[in-house]
PDB file of N, CA and C in Angstrom:
ATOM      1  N   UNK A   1     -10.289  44.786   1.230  1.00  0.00           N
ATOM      2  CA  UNK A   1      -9.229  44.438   0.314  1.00  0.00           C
ATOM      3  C   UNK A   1      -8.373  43.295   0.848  1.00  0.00           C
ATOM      4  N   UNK A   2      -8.162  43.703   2.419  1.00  0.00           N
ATOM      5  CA  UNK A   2      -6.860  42.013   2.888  1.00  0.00           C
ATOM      6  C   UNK A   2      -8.285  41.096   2.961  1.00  0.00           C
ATOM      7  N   UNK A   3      -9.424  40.919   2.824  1.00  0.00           N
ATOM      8  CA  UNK A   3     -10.072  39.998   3.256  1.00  0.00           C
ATOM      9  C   UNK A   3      -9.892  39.235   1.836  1.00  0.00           C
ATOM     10  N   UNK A   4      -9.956  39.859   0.900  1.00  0.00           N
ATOM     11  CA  UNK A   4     -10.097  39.346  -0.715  1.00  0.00           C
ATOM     12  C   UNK A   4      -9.192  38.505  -0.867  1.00  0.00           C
ATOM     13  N   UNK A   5      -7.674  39.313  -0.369  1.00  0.00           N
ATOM     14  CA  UNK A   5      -6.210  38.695  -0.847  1.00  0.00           C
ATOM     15  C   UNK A   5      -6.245  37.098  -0.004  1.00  0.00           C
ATOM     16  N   UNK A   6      -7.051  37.203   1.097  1.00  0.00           N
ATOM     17  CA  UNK A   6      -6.794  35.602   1.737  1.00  0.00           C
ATOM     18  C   UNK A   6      -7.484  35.188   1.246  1.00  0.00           C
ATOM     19  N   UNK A   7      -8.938  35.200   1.202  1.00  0.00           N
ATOM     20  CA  UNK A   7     -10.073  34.215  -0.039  1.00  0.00           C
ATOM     21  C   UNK A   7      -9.093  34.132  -1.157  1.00  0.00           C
ATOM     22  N   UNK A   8      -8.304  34.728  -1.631  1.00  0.00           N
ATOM     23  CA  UNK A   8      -7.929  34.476  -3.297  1.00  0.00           C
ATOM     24  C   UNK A   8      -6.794  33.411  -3.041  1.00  0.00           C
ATOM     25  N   UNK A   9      -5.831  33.686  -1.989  1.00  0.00           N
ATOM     26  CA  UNK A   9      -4.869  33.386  -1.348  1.00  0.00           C
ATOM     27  C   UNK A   9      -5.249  31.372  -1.332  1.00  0.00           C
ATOM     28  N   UNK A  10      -6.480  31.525  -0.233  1.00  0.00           N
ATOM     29  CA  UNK A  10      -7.128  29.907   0.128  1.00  0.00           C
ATOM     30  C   UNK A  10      -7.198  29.270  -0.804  1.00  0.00           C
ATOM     31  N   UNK A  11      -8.197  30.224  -1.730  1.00  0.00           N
ATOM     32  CA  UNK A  11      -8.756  29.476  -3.124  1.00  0.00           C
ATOM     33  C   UNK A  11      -7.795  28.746  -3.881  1.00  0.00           C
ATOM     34  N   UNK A  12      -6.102  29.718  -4.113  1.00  0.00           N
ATOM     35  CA  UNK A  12      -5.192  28.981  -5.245  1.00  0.00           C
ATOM     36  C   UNK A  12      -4.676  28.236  -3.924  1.00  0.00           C
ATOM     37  N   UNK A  13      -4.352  27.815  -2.897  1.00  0.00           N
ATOM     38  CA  UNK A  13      -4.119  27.200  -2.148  1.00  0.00           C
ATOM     39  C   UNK A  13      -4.991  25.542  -2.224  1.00  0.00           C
ATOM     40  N   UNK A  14      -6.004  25.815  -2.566  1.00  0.00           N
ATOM     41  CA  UNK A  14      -6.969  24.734  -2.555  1.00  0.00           C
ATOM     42  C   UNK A  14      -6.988  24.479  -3.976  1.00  0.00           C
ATOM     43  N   UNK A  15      -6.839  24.992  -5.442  1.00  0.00           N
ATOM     44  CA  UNK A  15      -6.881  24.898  -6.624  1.00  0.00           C
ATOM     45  C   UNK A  15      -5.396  24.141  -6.952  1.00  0.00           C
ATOM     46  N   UNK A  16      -4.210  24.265  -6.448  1.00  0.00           N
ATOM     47  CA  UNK A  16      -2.919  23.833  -6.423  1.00  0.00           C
ATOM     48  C   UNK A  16      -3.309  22.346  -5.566  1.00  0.00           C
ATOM     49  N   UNK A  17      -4.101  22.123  -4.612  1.00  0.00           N
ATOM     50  CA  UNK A  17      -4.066  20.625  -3.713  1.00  0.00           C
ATOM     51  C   UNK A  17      -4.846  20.079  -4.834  1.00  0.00           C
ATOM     52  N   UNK A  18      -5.856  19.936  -5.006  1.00  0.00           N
ATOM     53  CA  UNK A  18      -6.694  19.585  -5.877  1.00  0.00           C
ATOM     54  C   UNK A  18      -6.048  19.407  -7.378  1.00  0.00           C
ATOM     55  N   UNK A  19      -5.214  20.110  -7.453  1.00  0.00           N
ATOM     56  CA  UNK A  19      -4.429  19.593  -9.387  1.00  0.00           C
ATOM     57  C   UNK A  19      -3.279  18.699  -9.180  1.00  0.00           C
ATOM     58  N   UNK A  20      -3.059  19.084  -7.639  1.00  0.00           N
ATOM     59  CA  UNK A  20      -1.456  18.025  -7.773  1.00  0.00           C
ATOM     60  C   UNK A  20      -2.417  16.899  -7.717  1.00  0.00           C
ATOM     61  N   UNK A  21      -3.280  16.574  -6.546  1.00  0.00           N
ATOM     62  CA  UNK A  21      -4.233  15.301  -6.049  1.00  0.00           C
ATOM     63  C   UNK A  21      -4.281  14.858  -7.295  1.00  0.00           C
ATOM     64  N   UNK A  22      -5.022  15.555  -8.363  1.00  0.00           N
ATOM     65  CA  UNK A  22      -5.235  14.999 -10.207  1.00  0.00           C
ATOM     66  C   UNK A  22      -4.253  14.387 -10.510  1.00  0.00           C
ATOM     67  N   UNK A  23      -3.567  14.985 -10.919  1.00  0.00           N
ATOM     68  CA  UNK A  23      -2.021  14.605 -11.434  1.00  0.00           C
ATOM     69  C   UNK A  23      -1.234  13.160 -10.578  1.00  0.00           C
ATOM     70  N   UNK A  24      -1.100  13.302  -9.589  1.00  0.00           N
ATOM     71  CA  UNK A  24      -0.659  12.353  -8.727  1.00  0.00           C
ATOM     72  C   UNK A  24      -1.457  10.872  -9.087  1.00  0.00           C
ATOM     73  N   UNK A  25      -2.808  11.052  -9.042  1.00  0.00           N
ATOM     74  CA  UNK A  25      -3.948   9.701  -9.338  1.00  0.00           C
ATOM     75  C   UNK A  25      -3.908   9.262 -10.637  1.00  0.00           C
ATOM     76  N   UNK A  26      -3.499  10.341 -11.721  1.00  0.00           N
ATOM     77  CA  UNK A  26      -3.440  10.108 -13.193  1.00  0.00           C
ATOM     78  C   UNK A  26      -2.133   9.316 -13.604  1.00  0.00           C
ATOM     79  N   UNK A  27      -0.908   9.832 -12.780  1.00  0.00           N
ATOM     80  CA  UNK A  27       0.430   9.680 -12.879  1.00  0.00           C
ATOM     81  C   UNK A  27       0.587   7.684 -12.087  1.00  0.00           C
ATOM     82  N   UNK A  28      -0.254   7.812 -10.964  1.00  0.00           N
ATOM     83  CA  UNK A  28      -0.525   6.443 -10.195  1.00  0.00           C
ATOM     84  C   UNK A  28      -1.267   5.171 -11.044  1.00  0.00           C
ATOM     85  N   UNK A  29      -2.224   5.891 -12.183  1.00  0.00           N
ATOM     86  CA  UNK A  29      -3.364   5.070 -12.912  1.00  0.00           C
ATOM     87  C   UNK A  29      -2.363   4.460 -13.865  1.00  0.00           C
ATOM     88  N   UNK A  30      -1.820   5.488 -14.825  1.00  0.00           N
ATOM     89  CA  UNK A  30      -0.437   5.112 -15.531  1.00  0.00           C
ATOM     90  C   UNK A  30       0.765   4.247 -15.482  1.00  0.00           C
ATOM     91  N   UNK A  31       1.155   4.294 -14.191  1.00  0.00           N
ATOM     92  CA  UNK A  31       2.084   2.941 -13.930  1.00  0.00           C
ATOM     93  C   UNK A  31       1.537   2.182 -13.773  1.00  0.00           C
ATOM     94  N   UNK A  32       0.509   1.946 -13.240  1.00  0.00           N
ATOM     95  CA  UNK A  32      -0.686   0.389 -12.642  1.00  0.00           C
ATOM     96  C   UNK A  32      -0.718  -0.068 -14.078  1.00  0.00           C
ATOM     97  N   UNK A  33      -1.464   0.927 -14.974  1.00  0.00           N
ATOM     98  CA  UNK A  33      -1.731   0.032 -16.342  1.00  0.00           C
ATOM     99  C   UNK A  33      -0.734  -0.432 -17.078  1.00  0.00           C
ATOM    100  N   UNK A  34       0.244   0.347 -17.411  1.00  0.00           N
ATOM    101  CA  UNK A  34       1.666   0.541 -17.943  1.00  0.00           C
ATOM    102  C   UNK A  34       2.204  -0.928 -17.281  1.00  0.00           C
ATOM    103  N   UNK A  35       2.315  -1.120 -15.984  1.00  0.00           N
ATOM    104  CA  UNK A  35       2.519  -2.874 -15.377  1.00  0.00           C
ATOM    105  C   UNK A  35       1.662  -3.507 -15.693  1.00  0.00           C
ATOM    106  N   UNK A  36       0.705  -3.764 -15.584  1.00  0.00           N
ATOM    107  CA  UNK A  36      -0.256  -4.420 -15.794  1.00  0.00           C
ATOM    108  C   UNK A  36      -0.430  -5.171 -17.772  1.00  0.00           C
ATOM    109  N   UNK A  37      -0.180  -4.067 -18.428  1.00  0.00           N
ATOM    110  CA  UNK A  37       0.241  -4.370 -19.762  1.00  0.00           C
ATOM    111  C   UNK A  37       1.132  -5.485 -19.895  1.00  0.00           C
ATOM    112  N   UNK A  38       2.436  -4.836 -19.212  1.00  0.00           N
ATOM    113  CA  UNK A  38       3.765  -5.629 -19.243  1.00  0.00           C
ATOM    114  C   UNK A  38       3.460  -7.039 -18.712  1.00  0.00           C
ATOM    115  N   UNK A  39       2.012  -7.092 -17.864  1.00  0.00           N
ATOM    116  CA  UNK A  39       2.293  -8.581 -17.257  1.00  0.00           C
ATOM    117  C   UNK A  39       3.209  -8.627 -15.670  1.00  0.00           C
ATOM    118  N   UNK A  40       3.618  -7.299 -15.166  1.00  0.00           N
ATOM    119  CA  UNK A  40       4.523  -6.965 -14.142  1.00  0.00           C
ATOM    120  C   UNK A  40       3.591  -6.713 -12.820  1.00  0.00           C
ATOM    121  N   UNK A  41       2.053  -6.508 -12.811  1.00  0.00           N
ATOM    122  CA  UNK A  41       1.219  -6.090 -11.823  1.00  0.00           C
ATOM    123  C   UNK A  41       1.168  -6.485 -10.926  1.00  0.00           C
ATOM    124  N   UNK A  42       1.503  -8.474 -10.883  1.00  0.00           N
ATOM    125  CA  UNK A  42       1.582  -8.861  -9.555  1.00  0.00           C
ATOM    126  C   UNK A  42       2.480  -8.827  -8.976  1.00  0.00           C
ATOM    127  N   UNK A  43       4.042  -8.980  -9.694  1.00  0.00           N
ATOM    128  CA  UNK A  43       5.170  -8.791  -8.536  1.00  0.00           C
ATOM    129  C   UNK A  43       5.307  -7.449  -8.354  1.00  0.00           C
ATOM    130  N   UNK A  44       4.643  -6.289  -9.018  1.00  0.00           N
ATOM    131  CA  UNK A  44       4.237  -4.925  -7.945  1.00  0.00           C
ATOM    132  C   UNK A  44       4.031  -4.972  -6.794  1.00  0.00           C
ATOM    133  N   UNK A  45       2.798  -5.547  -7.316  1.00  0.00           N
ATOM    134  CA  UNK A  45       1.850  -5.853  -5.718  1.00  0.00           C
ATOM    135  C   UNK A  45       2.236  -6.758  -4.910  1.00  0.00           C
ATOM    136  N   UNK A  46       3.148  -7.790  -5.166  1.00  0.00           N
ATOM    137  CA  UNK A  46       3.753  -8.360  -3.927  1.00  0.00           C
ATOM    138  C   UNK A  46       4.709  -7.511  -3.095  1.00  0.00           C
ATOM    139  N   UNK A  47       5.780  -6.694  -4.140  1.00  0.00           N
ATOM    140  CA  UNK A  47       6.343  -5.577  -3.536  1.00  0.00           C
ATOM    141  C   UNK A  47       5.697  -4.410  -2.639  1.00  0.00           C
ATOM    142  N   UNK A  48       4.536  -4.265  -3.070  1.00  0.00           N
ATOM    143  CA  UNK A  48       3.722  -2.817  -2.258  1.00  0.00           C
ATOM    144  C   UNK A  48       2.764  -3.671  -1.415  1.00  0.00           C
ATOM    145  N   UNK A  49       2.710  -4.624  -1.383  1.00  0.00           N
ATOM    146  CA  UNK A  49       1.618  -5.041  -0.270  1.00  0.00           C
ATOM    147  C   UNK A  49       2.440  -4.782   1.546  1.00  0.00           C
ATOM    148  N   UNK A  50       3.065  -5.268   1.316  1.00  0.00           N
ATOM    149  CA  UNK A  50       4.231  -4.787   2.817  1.00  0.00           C
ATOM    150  C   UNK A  50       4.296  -3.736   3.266  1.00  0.00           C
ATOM    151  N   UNK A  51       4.489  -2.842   1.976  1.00  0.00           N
ATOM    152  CA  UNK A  51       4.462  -0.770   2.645  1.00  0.00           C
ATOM    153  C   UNK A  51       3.242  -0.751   3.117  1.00  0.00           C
ATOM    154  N   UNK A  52       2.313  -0.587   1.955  1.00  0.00           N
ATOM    155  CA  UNK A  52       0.945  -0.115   2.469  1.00  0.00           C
ATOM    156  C   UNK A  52       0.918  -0.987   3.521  1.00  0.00           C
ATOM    157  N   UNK A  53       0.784  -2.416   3.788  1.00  0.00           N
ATOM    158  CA  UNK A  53       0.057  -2.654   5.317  1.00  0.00           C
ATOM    159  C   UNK A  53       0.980  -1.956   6.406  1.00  0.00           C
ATOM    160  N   UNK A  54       2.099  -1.570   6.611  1.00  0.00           N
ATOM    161  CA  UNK A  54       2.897  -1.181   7.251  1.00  0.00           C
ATOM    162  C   UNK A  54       2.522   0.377   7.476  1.00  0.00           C
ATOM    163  N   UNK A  55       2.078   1.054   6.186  1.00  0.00           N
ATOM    164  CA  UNK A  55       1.994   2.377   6.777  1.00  0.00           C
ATOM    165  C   UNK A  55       0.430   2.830   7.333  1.00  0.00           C
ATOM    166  N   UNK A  56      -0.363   1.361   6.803  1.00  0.00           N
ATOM    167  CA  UNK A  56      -1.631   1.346   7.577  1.00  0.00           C
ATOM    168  C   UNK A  56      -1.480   1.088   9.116  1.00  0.00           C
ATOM    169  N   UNK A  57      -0.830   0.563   9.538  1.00  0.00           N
ATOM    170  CA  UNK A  57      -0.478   0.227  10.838  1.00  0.00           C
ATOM    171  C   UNK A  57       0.048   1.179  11.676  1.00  0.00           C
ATOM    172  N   UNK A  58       1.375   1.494  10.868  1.00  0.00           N
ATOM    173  CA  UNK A  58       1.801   3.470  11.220  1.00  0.00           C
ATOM    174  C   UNK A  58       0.432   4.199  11.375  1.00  0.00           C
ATOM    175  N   UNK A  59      -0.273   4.532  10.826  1.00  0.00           N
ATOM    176  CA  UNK A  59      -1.858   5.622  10.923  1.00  0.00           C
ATOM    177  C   UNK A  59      -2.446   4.933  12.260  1.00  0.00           C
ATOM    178  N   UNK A  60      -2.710   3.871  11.767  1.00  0.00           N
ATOM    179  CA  UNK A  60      -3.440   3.169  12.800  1.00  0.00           C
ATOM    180  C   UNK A  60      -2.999   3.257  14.354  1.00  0.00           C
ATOM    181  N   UNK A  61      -1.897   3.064  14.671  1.00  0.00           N
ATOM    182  CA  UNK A  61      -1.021   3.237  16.220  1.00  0.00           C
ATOM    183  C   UNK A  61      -1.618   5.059  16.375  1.00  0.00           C
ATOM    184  N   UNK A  62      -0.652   5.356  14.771  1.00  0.00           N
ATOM    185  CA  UNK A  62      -0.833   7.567  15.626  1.00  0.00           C
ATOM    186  C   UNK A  62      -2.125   7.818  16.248  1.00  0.00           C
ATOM    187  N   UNK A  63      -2.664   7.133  15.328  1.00  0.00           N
ATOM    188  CA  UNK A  63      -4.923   7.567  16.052  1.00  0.00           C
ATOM    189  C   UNK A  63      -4.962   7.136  16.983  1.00  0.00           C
ATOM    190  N   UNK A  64      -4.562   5.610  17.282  1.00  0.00           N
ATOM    191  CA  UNK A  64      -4.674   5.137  18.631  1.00  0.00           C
ATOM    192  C   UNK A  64      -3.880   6.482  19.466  1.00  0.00           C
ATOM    193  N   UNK A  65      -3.054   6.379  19.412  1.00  0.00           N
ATOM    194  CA  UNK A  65      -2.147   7.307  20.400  1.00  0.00           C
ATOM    195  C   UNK A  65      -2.421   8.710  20.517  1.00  0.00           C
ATOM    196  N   UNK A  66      -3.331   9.283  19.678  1.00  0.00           N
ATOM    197  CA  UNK A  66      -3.627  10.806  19.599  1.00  0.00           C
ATOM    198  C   UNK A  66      -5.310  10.308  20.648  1.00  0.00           C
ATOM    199  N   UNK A  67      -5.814   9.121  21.074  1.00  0.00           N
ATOM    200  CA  UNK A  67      -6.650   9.030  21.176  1.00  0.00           C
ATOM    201  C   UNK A  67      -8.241   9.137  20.613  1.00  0.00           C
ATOM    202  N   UNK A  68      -8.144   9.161  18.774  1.00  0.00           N
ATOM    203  CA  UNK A  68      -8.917   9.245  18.019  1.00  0.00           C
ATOM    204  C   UNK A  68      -9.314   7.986  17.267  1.00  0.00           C
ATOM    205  N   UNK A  69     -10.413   7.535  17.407  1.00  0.00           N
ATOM    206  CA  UNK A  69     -11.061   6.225  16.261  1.00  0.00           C
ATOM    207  C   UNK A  69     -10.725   6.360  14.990  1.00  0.00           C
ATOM    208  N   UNK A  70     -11.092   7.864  14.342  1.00  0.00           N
ATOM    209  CA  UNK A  70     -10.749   7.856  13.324  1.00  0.00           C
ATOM    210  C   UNK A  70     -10.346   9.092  12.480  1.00  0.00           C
ATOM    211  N   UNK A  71      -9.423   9.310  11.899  1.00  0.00           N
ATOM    212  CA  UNK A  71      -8.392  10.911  12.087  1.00  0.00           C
ATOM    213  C   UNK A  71      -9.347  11.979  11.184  1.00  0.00           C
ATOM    214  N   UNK A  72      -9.070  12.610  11.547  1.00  0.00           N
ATOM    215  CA  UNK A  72      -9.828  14.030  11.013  1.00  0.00           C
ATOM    216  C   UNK A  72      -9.077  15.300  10.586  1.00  0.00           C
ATOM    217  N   UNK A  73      -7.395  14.540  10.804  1.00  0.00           N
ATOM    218  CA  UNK A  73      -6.360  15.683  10.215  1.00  0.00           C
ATOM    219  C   UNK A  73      -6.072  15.935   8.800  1.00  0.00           C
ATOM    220  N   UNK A  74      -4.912  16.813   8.488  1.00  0.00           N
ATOM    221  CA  UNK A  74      -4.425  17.003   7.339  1.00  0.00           C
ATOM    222  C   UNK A  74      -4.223  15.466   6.818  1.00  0.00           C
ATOM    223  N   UNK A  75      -4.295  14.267   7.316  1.00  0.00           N
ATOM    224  CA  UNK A  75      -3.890  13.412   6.574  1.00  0.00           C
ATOM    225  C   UNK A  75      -4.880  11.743   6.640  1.00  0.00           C
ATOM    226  N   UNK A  76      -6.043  12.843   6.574  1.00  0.00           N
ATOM    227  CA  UNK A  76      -7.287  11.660   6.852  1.00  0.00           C
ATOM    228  C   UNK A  76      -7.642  11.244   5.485  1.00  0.00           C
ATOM    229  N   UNK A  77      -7.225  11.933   4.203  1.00  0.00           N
ATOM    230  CA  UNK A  77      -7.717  11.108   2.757  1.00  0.00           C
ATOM    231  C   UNK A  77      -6.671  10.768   2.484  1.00  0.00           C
ATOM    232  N   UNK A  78      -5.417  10.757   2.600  1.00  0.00           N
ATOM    233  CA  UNK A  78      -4.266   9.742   2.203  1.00  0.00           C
ATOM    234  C   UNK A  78      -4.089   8.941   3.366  1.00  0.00           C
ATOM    235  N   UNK A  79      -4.285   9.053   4.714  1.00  0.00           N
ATOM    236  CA  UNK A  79      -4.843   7.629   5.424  1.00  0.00           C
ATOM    237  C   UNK A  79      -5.563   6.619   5.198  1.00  0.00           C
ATOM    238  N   UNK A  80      -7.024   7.153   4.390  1.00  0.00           N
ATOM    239  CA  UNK A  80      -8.119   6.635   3.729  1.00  0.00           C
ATOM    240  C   UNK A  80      -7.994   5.605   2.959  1.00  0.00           C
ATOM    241  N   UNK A  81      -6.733   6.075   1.917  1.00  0.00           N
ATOM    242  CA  UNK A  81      -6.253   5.852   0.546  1.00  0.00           C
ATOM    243  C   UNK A  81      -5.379   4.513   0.881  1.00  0.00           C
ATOM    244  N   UNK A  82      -4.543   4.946   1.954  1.00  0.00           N
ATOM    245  CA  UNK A  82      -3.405   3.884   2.272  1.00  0.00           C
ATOM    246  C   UNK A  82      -4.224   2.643   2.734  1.00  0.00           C
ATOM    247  N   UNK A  83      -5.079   2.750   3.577  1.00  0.00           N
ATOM    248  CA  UNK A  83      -5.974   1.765   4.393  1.00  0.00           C
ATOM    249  C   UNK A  83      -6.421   1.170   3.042  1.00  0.00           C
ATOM    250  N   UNK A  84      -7.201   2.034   1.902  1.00  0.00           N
ATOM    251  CA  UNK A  84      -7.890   1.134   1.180  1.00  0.00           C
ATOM    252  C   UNK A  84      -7.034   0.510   0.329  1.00  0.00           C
ATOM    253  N   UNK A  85      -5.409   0.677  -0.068  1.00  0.00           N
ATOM    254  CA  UNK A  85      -4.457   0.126  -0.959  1.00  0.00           C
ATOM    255  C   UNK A  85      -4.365  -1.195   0.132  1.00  0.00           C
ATOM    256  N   UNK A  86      -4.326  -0.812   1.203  1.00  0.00           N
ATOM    257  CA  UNK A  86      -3.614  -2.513   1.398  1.00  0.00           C
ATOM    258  C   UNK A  86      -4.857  -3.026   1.760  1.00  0.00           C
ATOM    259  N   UNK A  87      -6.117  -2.556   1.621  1.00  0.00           N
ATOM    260  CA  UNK A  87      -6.848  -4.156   1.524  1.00  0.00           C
ATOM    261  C   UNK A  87      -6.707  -4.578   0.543  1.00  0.00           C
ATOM    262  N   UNK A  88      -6.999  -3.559  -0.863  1.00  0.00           N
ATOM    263  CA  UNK A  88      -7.190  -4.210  -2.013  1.00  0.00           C
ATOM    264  C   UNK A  88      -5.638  -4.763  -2.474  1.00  0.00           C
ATOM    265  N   UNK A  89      -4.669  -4.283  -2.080  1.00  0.00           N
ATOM    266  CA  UNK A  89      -3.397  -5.372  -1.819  1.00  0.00           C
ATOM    267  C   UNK A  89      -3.690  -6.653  -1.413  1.00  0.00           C
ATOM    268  N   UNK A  90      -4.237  -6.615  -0.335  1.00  0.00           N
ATOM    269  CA  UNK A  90      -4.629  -8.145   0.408  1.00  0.00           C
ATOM    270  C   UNK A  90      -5.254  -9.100  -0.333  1.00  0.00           C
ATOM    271  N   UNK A  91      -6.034  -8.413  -1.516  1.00  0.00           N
ATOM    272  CA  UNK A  91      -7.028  -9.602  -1.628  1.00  0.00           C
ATOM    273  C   UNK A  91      -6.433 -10.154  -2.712  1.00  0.00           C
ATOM    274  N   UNK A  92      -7.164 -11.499  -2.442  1.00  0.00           N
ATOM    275  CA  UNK A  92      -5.941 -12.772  -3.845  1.00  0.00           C
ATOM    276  C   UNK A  92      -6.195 -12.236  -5.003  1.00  0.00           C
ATOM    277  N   UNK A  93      -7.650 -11.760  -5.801  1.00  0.00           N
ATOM    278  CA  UNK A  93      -7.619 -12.148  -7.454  1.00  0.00           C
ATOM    279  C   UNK A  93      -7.560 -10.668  -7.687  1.00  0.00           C
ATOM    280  N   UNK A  94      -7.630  -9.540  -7.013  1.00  0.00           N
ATOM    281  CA  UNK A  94      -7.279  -7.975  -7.305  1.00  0.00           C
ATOM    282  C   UNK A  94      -8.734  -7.599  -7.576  1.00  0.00           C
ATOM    283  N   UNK A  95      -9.924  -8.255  -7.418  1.00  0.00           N
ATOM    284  CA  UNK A  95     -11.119  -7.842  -7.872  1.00  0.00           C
ATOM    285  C   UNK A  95     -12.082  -7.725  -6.603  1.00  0.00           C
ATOM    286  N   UNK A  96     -11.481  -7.357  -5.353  1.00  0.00           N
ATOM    287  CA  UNK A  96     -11.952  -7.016  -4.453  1.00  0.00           C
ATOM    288  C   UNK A  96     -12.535  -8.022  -3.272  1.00  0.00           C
ATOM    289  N   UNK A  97     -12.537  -9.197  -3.886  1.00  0.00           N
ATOM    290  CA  UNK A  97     -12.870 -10.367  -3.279  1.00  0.00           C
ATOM    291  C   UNK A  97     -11.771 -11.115  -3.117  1.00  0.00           C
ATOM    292  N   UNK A  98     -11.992 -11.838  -1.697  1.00  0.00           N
ATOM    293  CA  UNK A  98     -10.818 -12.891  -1.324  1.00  0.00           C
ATOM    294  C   UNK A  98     -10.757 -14.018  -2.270  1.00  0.00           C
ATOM    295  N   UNK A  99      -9.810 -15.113  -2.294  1.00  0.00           N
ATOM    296  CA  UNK A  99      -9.717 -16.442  -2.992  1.00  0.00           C
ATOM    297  C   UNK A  99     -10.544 -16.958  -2.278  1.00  0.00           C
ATOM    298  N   UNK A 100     -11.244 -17.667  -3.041  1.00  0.00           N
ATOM    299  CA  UNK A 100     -12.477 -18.375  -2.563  1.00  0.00           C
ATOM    300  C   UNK A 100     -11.856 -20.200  -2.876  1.00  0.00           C
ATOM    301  N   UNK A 101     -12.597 -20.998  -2.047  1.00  0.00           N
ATOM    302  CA  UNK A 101     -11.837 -22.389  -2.281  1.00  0.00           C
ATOM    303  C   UNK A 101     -12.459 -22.711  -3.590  1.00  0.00           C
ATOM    304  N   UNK A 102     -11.917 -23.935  -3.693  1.00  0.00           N
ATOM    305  CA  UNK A 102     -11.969 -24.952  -5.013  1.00  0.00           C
ATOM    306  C   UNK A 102     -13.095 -25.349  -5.376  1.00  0.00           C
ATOM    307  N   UNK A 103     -13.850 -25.622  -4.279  1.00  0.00           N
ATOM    308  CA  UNK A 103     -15.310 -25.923  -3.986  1.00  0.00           C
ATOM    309  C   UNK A 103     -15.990 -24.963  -4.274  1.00  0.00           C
ATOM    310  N   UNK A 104     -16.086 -24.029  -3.800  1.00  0.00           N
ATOM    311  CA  UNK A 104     -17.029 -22.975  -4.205  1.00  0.00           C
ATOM    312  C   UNK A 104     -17.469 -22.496  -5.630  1.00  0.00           C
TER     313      UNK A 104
END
Protein backbone atom coordinates (compact mmCIF):
# COMPACT_ATOMS: atom_id res chain seq x y z
CA UNK A 1 0.00 0.00 0.00
CA UNK A 2 2.99 2.86 0.98
CA UNK A 3 4.73 1.49 -2.13
CA UNK A 4 1.54 2.54 -4.35
CA UNK A 5 1.12 6.00 -2.49
CA UNK A 6 4.88 6.95 -3.73
CA UNK A 7 4.46 5.51 -7.42
CA UNK A 8 1.15 7.60 -7.41
CA UNK A 9 2.89 10.31 -5.42
CA UNK A 10 6.11 10.37 -8.42
CA UNK A 11 3.70 9.91 -11.14
CA UNK A 12 1.51 13.36 -10.26
CA UNK A 13 4.88 14.73 -9.41
CA UNK A 14 6.08 14.05 -12.94
CA UNK A 15 2.42 14.72 -14.60
CA UNK A 16 2.47 18.42 -12.82
CA UNK A 17 6.48 18.98 -14.42
CA UNK A 18 5.46 17.91 -17.66
CA UNK A 19 2.02 20.28 -17.86
CA UNK A 20 3.69 23.27 -16.38
CA UNK A 21 6.87 22.43 -19.08
CA UNK A 22 3.51 22.54 -21.74
CA UNK A 23 2.12 25.51 -20.62
CA UNK A 24 5.31 27.45 -20.07
CA UNK A 25 6.48 26.57 -24.08
CA UNK A 26 2.84 27.39 -25.23
CA UNK A 27 2.71 30.62 -23.04
CA UNK A 28 6.68 31.35 -24.55
CA UNK A 29 5.36 30.41 -28.38
CA UNK A 30 2.59 33.13 -27.76
CA UNK A 31 4.59 36.12 -26.96
CA UNK A 32 7.31 35.26 -29.74
CA UNK A 33 4.38 35.29 -32.26
CA UNK A 34 2.22 37.92 -30.59
CA UNK A 35 5.89 40.19 -31.19
CA UNK A 36 6.66 39.02 -34.07
CA UNK A 37 3.07 40.06 -35.51
CA UNK A 38 3.56 43.48 -33.98
CA UNK A 39 6.87 43.75 -35.93
CA UNK A 40 8.53 43.99 -32.13
CA UNK A 41 10.67 40.49 -32.50
CA UNK A 42 13.86 42.04 -33.10
CA UNK A 43 14.17 44.63 -30.44
CA UNK A 44 13.08 41.49 -28.18
CA UNK A 45 15.83 39.79 -29.24
CA UNK A 46 18.24 42.47 -28.94
CA UNK A 47 16.92 42.77 -25.37
CA UNK A 48 17.20 38.84 -24.55
CA UNK A 49 20.27 38.18 -26.40
CA UNK A 50 22.47 39.55 -23.28
CA UNK A 51 20.46 37.36 -20.56
CA UNK A 52 20.55 34.24 -22.33
CA UNK A 53 24.33 34.57 -23.27
CA UNK A 54 24.93 35.58 -19.72
CA UNK A 55 23.04 32.83 -18.12
CA UNK A 56 24.76 30.47 -20.63
CA UNK A 57 27.96 31.48 -19.22
CA UNK A 58 26.47 31.26 -15.53
CA UNK A 59 25.79 27.16 -16.45
CA UNK A 60 28.80 27.07 -18.18
CA UNK A 61 31.40 28.33 -15.15
CA UNK A 62 28.88 25.99 -12.44
CA UNK A 63 29.88 22.72 -14.72
CA UNK A 64 33.21 23.92 -15.02
CA UNK A 65 33.39 24.30 -11.27
CA UNK A 66 31.33 21.18 -10.21
CA UNK A 67 33.98 19.61 -12.50
CA UNK A 68 31.46 18.25 -15.14
CA UNK A 69 31.62 18.68 -19.21
CA UNK A 70 28.26 18.45 -19.26
CA UNK A 71 25.42 18.68 -16.37
CA UNK A 72 23.28 15.88 -15.66
CA UNK A 73 21.30 17.74 -12.83
CA UNK A 74 17.88 18.96 -12.08
CA UNK A 75 18.75 21.66 -14.47
CA UNK A 76 20.32 20.00 -17.55
CA UNK A 77 17.04 20.70 -20.01
CA UNK A 78 16.64 24.31 -19.08
CA UNK A 79 20.52 24.57 -19.38
CA UNK A 80 19.98 22.89 -22.77
CA UNK A 81 17.26 25.37 -23.59
CA UNK A 82 19.23 28.48 -22.40
CA UNK A 83 22.45 27.37 -24.40
CA UNK A 84 20.21 26.80 -27.41
CA UNK A 85 18.26 30.46 -26.96
CA UNK A 86 21.40 32.29 -27.14
CA UNK A 87 22.75 30.72 -30.12
CA UNK A 88 19.72 31.09 -31.94
CA UNK A 89 19.84 34.72 -30.34
CA UNK A 90 23.24 35.03 -31.92
CA UNK A 91 22.48 34.38 -35.24
CA UNK A 92 21.81 37.51 -37.67
CA UNK A 93 18.62 36.44 -39.88
CA UNK A 94 16.80 34.18 -36.85
CA UNK A 95 16.83 31.20 -39.33
CA UNK A 96 19.59 29.46 -37.76
CA UNK A 97 22.28 30.55 -40.00
CA UNK A 98 24.83 33.33 -39.56
CA UNK A 99 24.81 36.60 -41.99
CA UNK A 100 26.48 35.52 -44.74
CA UNK A 101 28.45 38.37 -46.87
CA UNK A 102 27.24 40.27 -49.87
CA UNK A 103 29.10 38.06 -52.07
CA UNK A 104 27.83 34.99 -51.25
Amino acid sequence: MTMERVLNLLLLRFGLLVGGSVVLALLVFAVALMLRRRGKLGEARRYAAPAARAASRWLDGRDAARGRGGSRGVGAVAGAAIRAAARRLDDGDGCGQRERGAGR
